[in-house]
PDB file of N, CA and C in Angstrom:
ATOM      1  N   UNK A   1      36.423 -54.357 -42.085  1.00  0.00           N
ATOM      2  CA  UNK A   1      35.423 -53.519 -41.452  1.00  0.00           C
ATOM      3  C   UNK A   1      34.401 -53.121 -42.509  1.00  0.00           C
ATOM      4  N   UNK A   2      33.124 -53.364 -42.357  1.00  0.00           N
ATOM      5  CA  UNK A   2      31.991 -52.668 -43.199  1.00  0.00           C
ATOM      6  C   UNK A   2      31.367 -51.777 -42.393  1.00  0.00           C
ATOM      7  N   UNK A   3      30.781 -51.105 -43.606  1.00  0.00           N
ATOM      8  CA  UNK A   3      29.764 -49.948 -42.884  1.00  0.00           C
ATOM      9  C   UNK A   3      29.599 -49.957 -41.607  1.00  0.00           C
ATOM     10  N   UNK A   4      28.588 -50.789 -41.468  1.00  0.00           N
ATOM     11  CA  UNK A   4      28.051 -50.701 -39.615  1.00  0.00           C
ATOM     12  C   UNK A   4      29.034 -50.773 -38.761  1.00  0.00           C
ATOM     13  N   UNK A   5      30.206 -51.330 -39.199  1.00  0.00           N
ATOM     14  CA  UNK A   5      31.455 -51.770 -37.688  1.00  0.00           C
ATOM     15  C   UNK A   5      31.904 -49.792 -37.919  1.00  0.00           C
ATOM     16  N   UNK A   6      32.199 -49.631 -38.982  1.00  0.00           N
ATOM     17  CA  UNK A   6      32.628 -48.255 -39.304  1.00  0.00           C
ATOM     18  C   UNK A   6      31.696 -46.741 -38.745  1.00  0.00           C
ATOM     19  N   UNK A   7      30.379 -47.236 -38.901  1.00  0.00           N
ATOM     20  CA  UNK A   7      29.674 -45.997 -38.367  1.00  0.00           C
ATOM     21  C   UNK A   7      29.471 -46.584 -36.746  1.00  0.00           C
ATOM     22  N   UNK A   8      29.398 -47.836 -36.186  1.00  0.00           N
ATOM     23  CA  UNK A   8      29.918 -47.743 -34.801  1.00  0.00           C
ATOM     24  C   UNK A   8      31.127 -46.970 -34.102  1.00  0.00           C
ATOM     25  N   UNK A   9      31.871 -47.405 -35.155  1.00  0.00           N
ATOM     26  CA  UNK A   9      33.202 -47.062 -34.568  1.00  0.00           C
ATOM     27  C   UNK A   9      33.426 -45.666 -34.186  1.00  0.00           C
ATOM     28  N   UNK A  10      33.049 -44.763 -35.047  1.00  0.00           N
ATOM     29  CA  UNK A  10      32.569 -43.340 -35.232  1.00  0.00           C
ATOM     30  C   UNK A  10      31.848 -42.931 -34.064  1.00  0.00           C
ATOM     31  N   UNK A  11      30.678 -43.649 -34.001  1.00  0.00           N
ATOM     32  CA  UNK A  11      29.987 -43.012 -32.537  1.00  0.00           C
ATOM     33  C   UNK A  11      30.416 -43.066 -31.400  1.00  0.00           C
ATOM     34  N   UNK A  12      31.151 -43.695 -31.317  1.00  0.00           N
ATOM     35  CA  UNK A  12      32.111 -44.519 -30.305  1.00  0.00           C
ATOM     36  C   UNK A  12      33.191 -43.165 -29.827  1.00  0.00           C
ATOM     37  N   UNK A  13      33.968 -43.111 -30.805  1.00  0.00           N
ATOM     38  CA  UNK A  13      34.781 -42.114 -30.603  1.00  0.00           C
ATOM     39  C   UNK A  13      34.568 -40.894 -30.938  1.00  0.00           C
ATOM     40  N   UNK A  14      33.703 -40.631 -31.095  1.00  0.00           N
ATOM     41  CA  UNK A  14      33.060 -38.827 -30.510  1.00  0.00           C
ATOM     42  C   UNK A  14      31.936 -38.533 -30.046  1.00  0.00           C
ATOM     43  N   UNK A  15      31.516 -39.767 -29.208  1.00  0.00           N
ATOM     44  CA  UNK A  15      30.330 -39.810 -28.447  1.00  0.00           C
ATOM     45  C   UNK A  15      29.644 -39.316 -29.414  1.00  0.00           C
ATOM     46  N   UNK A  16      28.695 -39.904 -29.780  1.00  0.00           N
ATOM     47  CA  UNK A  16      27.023 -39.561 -30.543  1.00  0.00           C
ATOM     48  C   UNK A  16      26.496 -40.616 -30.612  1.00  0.00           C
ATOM     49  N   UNK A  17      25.370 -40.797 -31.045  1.00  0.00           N
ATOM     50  CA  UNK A  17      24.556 -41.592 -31.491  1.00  0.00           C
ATOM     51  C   UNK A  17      24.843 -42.517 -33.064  1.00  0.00           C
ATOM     52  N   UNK A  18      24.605 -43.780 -33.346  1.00  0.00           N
ATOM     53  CA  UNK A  18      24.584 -44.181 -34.461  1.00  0.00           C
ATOM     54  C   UNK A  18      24.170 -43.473 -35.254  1.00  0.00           C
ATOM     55  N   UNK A  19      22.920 -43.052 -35.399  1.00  0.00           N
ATOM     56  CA  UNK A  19      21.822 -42.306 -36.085  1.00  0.00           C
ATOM     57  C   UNK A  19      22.842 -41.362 -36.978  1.00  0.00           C
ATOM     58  N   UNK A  20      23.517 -39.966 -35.613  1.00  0.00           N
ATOM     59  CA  UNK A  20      24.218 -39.246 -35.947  1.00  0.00           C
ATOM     60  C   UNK A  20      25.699 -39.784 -36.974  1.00  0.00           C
ATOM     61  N   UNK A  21      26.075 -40.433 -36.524  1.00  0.00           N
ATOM     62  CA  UNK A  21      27.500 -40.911 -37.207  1.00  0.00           C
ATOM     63  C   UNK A  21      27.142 -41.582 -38.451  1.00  0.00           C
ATOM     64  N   UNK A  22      25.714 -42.020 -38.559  1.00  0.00           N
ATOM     65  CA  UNK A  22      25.688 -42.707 -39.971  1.00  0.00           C
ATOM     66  C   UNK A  22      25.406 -41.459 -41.038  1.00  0.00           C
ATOM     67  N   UNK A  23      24.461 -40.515 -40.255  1.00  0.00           N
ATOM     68  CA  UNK A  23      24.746 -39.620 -41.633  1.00  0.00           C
ATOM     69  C   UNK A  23      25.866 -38.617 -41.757  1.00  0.00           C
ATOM     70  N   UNK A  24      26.441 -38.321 -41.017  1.00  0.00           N
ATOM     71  CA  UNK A  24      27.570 -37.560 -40.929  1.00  0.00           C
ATOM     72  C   UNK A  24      28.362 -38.496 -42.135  1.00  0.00           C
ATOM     73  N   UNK A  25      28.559 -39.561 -41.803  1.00  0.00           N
ATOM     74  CA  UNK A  25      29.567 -40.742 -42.687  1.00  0.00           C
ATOM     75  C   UNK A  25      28.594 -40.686 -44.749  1.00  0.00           C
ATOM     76  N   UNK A  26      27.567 -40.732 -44.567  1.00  0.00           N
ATOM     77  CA  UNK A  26      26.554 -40.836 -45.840  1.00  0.00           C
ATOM     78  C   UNK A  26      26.942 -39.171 -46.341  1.00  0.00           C
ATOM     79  N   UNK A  27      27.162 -37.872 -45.594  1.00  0.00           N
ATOM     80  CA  UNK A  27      27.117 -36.528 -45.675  1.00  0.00           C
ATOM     81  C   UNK A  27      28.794 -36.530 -46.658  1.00  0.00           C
ATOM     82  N   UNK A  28      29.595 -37.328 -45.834  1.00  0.00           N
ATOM     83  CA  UNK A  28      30.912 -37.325 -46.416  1.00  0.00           C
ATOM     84  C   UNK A  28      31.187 -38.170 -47.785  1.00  0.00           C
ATOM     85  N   UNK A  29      30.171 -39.209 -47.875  1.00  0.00           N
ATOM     86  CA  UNK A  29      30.487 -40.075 -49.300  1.00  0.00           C
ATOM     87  C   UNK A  29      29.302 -39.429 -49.829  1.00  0.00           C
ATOM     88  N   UNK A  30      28.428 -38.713 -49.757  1.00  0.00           N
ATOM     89  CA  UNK A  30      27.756 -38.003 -51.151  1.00  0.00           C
ATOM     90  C   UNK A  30      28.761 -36.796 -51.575  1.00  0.00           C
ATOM     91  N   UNK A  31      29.139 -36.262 -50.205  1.00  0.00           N
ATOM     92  CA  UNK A  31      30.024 -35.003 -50.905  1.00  0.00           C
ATOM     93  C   UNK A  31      31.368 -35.400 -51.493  1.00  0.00           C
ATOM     94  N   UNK A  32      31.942 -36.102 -51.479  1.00  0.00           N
ATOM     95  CA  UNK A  32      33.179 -36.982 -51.809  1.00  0.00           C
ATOM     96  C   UNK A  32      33.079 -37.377 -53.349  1.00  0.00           C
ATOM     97  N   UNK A  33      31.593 -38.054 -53.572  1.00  0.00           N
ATOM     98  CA  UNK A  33      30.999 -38.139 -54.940  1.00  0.00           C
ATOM     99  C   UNK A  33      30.462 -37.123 -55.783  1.00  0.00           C
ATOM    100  N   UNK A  34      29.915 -36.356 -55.329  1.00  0.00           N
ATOM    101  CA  UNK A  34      29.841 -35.055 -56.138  1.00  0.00           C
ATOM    102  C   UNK A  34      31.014 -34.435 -56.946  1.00  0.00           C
ATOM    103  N   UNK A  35      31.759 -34.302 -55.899  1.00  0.00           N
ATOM    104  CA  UNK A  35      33.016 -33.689 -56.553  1.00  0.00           C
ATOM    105  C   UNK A  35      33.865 -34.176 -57.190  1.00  0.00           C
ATOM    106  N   UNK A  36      33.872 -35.662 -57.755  1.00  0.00           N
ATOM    107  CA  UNK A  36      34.311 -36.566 -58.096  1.00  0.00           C
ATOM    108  C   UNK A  36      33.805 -36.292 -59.922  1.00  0.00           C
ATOM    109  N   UNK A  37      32.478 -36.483 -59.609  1.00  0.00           N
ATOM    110  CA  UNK A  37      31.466 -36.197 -60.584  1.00  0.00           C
ATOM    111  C   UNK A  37      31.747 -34.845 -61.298  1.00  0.00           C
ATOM    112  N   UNK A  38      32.349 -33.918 -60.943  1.00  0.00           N
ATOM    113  CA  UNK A  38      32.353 -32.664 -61.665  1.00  0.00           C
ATOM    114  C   UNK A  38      34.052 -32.442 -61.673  1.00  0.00           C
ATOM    115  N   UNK A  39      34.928 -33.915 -61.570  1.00  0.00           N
ATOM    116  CA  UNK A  39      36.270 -33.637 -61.929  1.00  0.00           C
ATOM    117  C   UNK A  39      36.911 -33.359 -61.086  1.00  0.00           C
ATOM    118  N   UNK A  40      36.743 -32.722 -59.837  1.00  0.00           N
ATOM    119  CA  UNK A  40      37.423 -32.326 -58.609  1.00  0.00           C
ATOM    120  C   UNK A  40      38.209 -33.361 -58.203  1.00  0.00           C
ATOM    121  N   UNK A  41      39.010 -33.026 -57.014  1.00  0.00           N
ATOM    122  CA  UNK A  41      39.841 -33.720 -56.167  1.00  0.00           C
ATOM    123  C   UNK A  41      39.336 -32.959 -54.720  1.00  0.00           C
ATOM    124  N   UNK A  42      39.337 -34.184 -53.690  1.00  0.00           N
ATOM    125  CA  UNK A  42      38.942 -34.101 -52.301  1.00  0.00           C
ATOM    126  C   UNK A  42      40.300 -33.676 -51.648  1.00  0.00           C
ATOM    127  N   UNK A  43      41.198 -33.514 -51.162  1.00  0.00           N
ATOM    128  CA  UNK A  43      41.950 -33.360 -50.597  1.00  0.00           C
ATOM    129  C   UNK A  43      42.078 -33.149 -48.955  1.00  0.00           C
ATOM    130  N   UNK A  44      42.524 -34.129 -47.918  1.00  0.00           N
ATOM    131  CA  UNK A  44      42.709 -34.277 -46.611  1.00  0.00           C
ATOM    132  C   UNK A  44      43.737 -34.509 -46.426  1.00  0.00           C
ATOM    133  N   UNK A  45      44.862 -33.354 -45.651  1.00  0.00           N
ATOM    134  CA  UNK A  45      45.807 -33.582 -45.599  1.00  0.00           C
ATOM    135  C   UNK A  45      46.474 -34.380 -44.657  1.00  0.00           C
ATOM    136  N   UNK A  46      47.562 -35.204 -44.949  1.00  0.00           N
ATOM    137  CA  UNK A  46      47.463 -36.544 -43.957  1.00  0.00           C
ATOM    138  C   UNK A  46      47.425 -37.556 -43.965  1.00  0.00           C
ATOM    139  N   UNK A  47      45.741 -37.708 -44.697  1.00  0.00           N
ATOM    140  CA  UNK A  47      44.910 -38.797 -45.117  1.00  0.00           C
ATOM    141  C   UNK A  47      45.156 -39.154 -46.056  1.00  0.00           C
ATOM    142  N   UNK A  48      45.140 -38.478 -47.556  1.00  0.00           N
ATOM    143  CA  UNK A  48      45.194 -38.775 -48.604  1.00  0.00           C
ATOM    144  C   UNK A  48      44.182 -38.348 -49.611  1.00  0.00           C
ATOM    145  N   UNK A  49      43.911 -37.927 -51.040  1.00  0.00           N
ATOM    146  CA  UNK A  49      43.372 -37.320 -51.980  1.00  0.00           C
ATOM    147  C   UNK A  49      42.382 -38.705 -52.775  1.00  0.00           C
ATOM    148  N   UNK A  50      41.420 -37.939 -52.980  1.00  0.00           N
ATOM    149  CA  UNK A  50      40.578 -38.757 -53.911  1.00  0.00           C
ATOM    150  C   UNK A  50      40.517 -37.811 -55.451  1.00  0.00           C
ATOM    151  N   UNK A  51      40.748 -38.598 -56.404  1.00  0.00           N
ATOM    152  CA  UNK A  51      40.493 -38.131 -57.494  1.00  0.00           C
ATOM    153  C   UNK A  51      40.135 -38.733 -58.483  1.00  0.00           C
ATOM    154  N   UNK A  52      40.033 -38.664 -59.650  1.00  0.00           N
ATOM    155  CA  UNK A  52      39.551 -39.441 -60.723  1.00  0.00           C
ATOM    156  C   UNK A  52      40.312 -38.965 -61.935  1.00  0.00           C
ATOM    157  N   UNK A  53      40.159 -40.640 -62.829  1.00  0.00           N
ATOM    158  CA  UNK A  53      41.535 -40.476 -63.834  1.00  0.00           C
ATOM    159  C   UNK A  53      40.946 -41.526 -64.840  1.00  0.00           C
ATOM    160  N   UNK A  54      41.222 -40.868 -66.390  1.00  0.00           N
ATOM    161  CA  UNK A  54      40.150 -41.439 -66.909  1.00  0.00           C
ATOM    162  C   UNK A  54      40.834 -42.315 -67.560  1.00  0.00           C
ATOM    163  N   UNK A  55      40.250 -43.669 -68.550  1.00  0.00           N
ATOM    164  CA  UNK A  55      40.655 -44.879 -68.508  1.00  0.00           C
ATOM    165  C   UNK A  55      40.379 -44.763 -70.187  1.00  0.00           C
ATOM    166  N   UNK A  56      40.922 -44.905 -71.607  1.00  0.00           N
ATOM    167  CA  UNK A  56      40.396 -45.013 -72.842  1.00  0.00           C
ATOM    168  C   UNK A  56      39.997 -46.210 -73.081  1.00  0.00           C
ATOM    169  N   UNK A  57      39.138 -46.281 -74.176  1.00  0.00           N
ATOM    170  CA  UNK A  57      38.562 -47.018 -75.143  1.00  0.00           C
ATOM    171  C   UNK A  57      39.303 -47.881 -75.518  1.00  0.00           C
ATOM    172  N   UNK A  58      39.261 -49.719 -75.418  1.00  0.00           N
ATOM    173  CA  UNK A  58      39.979 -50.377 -75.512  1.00  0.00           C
ATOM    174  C   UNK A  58      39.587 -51.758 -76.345  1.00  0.00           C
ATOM    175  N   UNK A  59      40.132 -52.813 -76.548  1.00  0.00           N
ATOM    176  CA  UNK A  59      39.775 -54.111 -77.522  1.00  0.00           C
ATOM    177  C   UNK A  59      39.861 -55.051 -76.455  1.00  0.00           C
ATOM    178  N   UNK A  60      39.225 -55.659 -75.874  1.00  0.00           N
ATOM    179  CA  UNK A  60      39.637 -57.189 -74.835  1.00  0.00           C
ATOM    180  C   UNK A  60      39.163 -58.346 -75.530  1.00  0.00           C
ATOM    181  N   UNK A  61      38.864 -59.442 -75.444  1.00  0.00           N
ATOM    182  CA  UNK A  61      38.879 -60.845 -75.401  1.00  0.00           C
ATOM    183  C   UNK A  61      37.759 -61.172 -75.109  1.00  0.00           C
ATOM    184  N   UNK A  62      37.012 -62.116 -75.085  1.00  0.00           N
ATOM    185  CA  UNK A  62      35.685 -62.774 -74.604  1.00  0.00           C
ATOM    186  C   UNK A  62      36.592 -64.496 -74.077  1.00  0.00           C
ATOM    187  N   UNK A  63      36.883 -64.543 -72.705  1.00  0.00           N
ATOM    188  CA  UNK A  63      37.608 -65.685 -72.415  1.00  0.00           C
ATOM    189  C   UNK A  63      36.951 -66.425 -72.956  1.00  0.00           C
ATOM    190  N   UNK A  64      35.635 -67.054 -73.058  1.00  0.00           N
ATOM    191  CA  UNK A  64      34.886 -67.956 -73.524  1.00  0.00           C
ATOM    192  C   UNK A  64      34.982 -68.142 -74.950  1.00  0.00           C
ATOM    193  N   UNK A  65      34.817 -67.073 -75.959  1.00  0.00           N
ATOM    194  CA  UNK A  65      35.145 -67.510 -77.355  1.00  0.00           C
ATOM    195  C   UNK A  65      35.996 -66.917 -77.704  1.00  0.00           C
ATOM    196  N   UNK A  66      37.113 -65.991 -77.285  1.00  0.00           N
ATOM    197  CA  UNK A  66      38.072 -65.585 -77.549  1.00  0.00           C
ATOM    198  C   UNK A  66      37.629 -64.329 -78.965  1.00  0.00           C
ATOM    199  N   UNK A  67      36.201 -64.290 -79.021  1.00  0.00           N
ATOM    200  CA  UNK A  67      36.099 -62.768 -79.531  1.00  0.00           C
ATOM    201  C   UNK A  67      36.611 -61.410 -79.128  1.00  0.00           C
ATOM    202  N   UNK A  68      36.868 -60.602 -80.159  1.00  0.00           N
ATOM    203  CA  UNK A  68      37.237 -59.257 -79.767  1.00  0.00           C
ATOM    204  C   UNK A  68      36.186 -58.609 -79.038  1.00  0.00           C
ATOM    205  N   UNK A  69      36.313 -58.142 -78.189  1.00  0.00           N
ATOM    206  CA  UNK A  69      35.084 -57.328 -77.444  1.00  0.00           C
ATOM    207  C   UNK A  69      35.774 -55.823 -77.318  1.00  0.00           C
ATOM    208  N   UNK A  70      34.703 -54.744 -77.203  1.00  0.00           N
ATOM    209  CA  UNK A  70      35.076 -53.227 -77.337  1.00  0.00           C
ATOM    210  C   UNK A  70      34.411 -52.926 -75.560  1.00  0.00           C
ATOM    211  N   UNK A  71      35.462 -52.616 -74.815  1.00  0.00           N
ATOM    212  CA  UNK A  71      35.486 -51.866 -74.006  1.00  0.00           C
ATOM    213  C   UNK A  71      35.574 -50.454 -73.768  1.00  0.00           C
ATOM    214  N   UNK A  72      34.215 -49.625 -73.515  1.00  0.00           N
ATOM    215  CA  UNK A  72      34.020 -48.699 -73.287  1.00  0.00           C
ATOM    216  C   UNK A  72      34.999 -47.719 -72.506  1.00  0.00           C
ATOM    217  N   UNK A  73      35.695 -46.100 -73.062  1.00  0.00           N
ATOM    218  CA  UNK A  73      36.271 -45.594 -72.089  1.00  0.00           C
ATOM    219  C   UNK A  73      35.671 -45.426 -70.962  1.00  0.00           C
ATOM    220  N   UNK A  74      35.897 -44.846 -69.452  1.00  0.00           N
ATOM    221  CA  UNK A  74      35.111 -44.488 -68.321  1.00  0.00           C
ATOM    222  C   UNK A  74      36.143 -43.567 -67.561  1.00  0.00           C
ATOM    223  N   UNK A  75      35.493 -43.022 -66.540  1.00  0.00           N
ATOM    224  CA  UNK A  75      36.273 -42.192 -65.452  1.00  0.00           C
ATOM    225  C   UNK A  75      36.092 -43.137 -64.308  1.00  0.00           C
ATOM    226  N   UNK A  76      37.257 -43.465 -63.563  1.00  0.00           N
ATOM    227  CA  UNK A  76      37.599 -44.115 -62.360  1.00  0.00           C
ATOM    228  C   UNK A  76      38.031 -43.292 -60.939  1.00  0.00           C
ATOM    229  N   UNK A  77      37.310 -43.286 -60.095  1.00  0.00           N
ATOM    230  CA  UNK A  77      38.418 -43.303 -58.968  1.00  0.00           C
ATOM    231  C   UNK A  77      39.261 -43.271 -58.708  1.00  0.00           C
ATOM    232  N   UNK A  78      40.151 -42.557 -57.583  1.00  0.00           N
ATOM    233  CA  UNK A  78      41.694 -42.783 -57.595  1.00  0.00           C
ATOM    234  C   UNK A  78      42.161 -42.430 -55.997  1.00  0.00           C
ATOM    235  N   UNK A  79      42.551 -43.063 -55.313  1.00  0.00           N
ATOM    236  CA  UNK A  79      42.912 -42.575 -53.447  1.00  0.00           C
ATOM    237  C   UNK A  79      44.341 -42.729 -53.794  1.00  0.00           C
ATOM    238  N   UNK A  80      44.768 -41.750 -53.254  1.00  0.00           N
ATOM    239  CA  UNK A  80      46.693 -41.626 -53.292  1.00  0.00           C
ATOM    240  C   UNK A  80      46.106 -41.515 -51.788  1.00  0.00           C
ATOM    241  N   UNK A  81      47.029 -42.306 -51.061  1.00  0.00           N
ATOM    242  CA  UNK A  81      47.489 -42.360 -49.427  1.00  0.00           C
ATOM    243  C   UNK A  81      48.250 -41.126 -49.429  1.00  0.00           C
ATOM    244  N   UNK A  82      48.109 -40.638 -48.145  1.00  0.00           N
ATOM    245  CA  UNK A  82      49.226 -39.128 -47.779  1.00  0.00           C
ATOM    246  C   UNK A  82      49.934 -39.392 -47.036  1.00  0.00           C
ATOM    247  N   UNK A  83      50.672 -38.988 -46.546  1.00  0.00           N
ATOM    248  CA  UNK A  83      52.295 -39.202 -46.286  1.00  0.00           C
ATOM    249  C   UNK A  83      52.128 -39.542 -44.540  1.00  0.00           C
ATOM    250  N   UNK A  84      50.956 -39.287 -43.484  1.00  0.00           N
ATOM    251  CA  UNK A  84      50.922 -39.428 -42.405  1.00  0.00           C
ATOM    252  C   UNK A  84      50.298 -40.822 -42.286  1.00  0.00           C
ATOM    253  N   UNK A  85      49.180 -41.149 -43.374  1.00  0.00           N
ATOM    254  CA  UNK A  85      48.619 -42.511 -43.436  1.00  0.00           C
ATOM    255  C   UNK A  85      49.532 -43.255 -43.795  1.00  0.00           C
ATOM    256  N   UNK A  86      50.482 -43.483 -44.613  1.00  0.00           N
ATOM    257  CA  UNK A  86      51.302 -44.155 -45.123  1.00  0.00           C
ATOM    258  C   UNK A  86      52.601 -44.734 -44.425  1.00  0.00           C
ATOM    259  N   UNK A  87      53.137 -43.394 -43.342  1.00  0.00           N
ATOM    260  CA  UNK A  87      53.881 -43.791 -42.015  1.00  0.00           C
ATOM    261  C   UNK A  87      53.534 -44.524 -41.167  1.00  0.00           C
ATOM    262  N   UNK A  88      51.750 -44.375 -40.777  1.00  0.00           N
ATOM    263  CA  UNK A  88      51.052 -45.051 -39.851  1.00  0.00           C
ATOM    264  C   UNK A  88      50.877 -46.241 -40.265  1.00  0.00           C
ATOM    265  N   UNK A  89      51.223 -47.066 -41.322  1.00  0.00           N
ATOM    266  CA  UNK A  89      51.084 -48.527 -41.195  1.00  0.00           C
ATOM    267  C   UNK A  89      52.830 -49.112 -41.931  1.00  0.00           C
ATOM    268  N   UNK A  90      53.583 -48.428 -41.713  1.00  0.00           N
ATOM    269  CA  UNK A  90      54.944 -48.619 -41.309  1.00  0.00           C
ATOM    270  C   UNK A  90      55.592 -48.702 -40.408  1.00  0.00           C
TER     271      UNK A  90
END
């Protein structure tokens, strides 16, 4: 499913308009990212938690010449499934 099947799907089941369900859906992934951005965790219980977890500074490979390359630390993303999502596809 991408976007558009997803913000259909949405209008679909709580009657509205596309229009409406696409920003409602855009309202939830800016605010989702914000708080991401300042370290937070989203939390929906049910659903499952978004958080972020940070990754260190590392040495990899260049497959092609087999140089050392320096990989930058970063902060990543993180979705833990919650315990009602996790039943539901069991």
């Amino acid at each position: 499913m991408n976007k558009q099947e997803l913000i259909e799907a949405i209008a679909n089941e709580v009657e509205v308009t596309k229009a409406t369900a696409a920003g409602c859906l855009d309202a939830f992934i800016n605010t989702v990212t914000k708080v991401l951005k300042k370290k937070g965790e989203v939390r929906l219980v049910g659903f499952g938690t978004f958080t972020t977890t940070k990754r260190k500074a590392t040495t990899g490979r260049n497959p092609q010449t087999g140089a050392p390359i320096k990989i930058a630390a970063s902060t990543q993303p993180k979705f833990r499934p919650g315990k009602s999502l996790k039943d539901a596809l069991n």
